[in-house]
C-alpha atoms as a PDB file:
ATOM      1  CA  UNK A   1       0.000   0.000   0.000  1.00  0.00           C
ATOM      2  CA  UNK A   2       2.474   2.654   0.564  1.00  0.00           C
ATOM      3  CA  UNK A   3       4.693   1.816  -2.381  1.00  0.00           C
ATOM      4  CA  UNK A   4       6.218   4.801  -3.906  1.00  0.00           C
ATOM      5  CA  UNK A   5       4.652   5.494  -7.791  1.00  0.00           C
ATOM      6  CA  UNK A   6       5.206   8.262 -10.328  1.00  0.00           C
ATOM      7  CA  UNK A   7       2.539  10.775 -10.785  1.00  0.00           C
ATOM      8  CA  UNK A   8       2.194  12.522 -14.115  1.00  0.00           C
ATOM      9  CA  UNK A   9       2.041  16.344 -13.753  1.00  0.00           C
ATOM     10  CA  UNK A  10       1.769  18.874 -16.234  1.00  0.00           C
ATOM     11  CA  UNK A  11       5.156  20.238 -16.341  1.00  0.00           C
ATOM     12  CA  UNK A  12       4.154  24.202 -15.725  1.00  0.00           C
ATOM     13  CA  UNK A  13       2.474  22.674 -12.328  1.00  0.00           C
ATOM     14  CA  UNK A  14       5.886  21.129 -11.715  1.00  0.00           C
ATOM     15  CA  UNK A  15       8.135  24.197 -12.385  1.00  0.00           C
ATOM     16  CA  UNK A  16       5.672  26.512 -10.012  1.00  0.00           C
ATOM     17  CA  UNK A  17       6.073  24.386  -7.007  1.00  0.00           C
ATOM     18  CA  UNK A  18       9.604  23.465  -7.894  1.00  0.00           C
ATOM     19  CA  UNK A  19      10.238  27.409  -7.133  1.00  0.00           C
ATOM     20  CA  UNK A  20       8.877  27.097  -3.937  1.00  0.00           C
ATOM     21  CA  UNK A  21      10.651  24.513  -2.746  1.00  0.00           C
ATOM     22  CA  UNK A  22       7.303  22.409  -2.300  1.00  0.00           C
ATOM     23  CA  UNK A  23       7.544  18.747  -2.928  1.00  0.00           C
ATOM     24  CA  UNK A  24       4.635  18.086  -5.416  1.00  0.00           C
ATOM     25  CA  UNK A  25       4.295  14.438  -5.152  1.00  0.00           C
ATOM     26  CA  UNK A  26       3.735  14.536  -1.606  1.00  0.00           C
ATOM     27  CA  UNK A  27       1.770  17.315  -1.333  1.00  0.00           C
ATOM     28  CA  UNK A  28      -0.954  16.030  -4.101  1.00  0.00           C
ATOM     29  CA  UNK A  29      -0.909  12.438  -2.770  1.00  0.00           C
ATOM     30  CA  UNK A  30      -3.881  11.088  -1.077  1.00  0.00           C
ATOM     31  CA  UNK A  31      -2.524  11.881   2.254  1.00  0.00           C
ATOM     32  CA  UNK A  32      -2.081   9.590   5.474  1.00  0.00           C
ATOM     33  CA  UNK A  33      -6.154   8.155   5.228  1.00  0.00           C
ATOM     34  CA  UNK A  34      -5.740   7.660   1.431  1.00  0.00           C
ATOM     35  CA  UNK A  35      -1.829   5.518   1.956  1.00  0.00           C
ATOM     36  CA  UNK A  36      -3.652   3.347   4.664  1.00  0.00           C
ATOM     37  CA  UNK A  37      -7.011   2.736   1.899  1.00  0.00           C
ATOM     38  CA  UNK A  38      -4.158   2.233  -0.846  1.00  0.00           C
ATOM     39  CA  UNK A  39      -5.314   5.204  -2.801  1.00  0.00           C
ATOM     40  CA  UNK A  40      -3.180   6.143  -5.813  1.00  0.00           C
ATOM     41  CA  UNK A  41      -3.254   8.859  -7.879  1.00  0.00           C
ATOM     42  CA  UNK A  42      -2.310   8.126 -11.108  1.00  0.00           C
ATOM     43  CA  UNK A  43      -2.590  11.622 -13.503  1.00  0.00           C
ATOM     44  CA  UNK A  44      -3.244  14.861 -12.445  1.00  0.00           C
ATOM     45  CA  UNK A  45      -4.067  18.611 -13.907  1.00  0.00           C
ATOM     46  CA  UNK A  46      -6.876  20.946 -12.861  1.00  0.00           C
ATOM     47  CA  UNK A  47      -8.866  19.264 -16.302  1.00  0.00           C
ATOM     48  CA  UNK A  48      -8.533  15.375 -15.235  1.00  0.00           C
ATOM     49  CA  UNK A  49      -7.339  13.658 -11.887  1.00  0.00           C
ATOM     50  CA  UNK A  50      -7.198  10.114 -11.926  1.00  0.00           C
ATOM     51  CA  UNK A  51      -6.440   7.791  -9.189  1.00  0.00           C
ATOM     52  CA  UNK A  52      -7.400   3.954  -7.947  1.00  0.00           C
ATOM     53  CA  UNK A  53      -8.149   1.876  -4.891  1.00  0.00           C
ATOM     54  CA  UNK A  54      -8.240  -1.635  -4.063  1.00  0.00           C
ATOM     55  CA  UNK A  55     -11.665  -3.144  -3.340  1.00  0.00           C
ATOM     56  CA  UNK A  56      -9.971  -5.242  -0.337  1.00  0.00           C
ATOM     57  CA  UNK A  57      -9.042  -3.769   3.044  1.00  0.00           C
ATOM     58  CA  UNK A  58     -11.632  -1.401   1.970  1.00  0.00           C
ATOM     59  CA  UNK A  59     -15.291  -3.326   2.855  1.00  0.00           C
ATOM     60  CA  UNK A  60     -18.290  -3.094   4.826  1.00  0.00           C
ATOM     61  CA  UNK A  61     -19.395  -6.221   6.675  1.00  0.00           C
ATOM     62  CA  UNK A  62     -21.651  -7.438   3.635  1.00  0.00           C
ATOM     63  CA  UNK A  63     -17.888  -7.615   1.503  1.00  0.00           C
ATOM     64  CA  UNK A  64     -19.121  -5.217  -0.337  1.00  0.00           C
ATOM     65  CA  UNK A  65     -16.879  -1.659  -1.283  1.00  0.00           C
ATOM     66  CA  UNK A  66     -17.551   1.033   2.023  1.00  0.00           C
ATOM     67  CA  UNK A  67     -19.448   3.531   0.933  1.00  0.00           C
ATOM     68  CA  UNK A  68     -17.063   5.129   2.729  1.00  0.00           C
ATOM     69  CA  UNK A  69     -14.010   3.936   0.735  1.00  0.00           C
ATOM     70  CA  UNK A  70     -15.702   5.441  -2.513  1.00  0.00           C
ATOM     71  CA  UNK A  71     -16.496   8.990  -0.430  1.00  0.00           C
ATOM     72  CA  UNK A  72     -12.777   9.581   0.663  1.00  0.00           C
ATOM     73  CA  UNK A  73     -11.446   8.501  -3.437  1.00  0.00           C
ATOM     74  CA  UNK A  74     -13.794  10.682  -4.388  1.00  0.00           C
ATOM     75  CA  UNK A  75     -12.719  13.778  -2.035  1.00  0.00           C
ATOM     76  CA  UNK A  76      -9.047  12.911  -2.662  1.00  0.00           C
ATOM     77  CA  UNK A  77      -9.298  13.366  -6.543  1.00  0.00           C
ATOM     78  CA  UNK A  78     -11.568  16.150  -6.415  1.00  0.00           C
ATOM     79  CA  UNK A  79      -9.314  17.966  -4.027  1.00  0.00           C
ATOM     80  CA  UNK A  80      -6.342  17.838  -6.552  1.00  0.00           C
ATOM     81  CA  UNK A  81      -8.161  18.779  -9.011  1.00  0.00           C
ATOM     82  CA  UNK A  82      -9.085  21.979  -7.219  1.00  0.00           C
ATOM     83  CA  UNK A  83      -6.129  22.709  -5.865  1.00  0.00           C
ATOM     84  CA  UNK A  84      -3.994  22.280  -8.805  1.00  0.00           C
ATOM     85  CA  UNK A  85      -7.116  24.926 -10.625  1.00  0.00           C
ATOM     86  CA  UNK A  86      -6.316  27.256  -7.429  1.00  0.00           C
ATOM     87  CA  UNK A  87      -2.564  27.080  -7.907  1.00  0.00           C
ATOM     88  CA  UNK A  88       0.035  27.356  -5.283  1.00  0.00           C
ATOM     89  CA  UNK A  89      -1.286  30.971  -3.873  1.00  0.00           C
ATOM     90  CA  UNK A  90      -4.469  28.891  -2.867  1.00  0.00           C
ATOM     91  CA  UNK A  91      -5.601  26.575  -0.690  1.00  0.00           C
ATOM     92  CA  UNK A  92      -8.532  23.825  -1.671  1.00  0.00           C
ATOM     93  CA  UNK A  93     -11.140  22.796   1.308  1.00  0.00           C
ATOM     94  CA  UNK A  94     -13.821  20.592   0.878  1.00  0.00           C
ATOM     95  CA  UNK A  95     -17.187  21.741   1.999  1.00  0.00           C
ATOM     96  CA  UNK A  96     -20.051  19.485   0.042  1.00  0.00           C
ATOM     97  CA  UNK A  97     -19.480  16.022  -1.137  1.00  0.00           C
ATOM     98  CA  UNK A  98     -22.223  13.815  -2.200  1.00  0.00           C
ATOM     99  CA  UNK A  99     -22.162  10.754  -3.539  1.00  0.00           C
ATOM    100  CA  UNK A 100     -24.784   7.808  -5.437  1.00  0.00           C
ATOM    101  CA  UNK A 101     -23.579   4.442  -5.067  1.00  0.00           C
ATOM    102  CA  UNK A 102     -24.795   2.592  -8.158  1.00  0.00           C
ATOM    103  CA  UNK A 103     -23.347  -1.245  -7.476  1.00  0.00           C
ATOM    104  CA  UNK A 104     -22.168  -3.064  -4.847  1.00  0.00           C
ATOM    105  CA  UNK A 105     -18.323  -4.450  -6.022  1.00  0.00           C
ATOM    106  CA  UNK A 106     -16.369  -7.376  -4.143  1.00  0.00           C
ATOM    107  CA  UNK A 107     -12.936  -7.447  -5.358  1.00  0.00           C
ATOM    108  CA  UNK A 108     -10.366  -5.702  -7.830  1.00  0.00           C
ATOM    109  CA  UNK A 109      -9.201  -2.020  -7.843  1.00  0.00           C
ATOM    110  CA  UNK A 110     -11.608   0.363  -8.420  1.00  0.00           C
ATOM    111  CA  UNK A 111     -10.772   3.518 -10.484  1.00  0.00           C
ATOM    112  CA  UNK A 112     -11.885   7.344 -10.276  1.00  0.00           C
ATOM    113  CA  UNK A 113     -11.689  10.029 -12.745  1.00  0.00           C
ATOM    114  CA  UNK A 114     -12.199  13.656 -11.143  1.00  0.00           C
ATOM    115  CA  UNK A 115     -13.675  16.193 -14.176  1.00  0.00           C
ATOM    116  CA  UNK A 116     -14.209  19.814 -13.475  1.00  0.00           C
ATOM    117  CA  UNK A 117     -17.771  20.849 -13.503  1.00  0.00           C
ATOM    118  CA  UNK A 118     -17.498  24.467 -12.479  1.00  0.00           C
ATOM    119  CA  UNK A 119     -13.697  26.787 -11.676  1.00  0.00           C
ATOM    120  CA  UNK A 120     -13.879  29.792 -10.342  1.00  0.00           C
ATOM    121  CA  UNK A 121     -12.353  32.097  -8.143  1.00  0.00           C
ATOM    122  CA  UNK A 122     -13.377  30.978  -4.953  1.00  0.00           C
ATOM    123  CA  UNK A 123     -14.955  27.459  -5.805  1.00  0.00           C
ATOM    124  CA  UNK A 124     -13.978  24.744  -7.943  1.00  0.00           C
ATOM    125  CA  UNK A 125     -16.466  21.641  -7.875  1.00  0.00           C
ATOM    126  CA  UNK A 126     -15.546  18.281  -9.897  1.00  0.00           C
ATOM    127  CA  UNK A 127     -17.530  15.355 -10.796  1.00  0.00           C
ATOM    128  CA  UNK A 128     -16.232  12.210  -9.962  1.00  0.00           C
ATOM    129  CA  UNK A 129     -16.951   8.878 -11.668  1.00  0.00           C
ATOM    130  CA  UNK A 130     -15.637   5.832  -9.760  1.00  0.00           C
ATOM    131  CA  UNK A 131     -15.746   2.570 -11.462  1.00  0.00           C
ATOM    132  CA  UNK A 132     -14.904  -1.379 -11.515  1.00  0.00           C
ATOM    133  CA  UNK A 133     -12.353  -3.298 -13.018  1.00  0.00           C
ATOM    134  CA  UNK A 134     -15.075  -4.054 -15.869  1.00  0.00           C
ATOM    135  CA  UNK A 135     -15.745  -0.189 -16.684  1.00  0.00           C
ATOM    136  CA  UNK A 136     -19.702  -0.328 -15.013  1.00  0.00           C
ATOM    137  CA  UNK A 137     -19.857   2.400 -12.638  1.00  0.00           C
ATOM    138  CA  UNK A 138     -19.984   1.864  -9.333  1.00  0.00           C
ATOM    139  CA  UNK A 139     -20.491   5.687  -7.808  1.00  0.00           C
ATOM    140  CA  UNK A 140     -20.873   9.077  -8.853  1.00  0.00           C
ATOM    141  CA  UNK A 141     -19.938  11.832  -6.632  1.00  0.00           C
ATOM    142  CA  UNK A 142     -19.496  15.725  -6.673  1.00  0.00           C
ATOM    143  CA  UNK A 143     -17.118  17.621  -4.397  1.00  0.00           C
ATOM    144  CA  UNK A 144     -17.114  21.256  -4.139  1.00  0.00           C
ATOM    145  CA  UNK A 145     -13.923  23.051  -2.583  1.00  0.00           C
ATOM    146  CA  UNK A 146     -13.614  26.828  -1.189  1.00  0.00           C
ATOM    147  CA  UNK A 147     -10.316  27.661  -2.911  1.00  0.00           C
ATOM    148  CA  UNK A 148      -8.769  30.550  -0.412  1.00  0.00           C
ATOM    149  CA  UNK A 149      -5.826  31.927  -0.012  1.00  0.00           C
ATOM    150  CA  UNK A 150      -2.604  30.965   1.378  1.00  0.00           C
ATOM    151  CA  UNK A 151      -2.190  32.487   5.079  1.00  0.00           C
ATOM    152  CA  UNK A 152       1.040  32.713   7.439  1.00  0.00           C
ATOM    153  CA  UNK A 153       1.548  29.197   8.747  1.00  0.00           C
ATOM    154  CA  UNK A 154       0.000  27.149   6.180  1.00  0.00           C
ATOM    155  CA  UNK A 155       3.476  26.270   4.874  1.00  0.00           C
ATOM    156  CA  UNK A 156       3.972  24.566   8.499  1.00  0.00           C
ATOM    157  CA  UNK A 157       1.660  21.522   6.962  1.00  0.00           C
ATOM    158  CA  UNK A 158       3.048  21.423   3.480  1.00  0.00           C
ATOM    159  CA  UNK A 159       5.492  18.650   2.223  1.00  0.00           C
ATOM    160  CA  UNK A 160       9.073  20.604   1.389  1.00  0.00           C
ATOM    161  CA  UNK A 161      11.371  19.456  -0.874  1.00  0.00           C
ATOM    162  CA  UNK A 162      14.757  18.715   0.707  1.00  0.00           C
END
C-alpha cells in the first residue's frame, strides 16, 4: 500500500512548485487516510485527476466496497483537481461532497476520474466517476472546494522538498 509510484504532472504545475521549494508528489498524494485505503493517484491537472483503490481492506461487513471507501477517493481526486485549478497561492477545502452508489463491487481495484464541472475564483467543484475493473460504474460523486488563499503558517503543513 504505501509503495512509492510516479505521478504525471503537467510540467508548468511542476516548475511553479519546484520554485517554492514544495515537494509536489507529496503534497498532491492522497494523504495519510488515502496511503492506509491504498489510494493512488495516477494523472493529475486541474482538467482530469485520476487515481485507484483496491476493493480489499476497503469493505463493509456485507464484503461489499464502504461507501465510505468510494467517499474519501472521491474527495481525494476532487481535491487535486481543485487545488492544482487554485494554484500554489491557494488553498482547496472541501465543503459538500455527495455521492450515489450505483453497485455493490467485491474485489479488484476500483478507479476514479475527477472532471471539473465548475472553476472559479473561490470554488472549484468536480464530478467524480468511480468505477470497476469491468468499466460499469460503481459511484458518482461531486465535491465542491472553497479555494482561499494561502495564510502565514499554512506552509507549516506542506510537504518541502529537501
Amino acid at each position: 500500500m504505501g509503495e512509492q509510484h510516479t505521478v504525471k504532472f503537467p510540467q508548468e504545475i511542476v516548475d511553479e512548485y519546484a520554485a517554492l521549494g514544495v515537494d509536489l508528489p507529496a503534497l498532491f498524494s492522497a494523504g495519510h487516510l488515502g496511503t492506509r485505503m491504498g489510494v493512488q493517484i495516477v494523472e493529475a491537472s486541474a482538467e482530469w485527476v485520476v487515481g485507484t483503490m483496491p476493493v480489499e481492506g476497503n469493505t463493509q461487513p456485507y464484503g461489499l466496497l464502504h461507501g465510505g471507501a468510494s467517499a474519501v477517493l472521491a474527495e481525494t481526486l476532487g481535491s487535486v483537481g481543485a487545488m492544482l485549478h487554485g494554484g500554489s497561492s491557494k488553498i482547496a477545502v472541501g465543503v459538500d461532497l455527495n455521492c450515489t452508489h450505483h453497485r455493490g463491487v467485491r474485489s479488484g481495484l476500483v478507479t476514479g476520474v475527477a472532471t471539473p464541472v465548475h472553476r472559479g475564483r473561490s470554488t472549484a467543484t468536480y464530478e467524480i466517476v468511480i468505477s470497476d475493473e469491468s468499466g460499469k460504474r460503481v459511484c458518482t460523486a461531486r465535491l465542491t472546494c472553497l479555494l482561499r488563499d494561502v495564510r502565514p503558517g499554512d506552509g507549516d503543513h506542506l510537504p518541502i522538498g529537501g
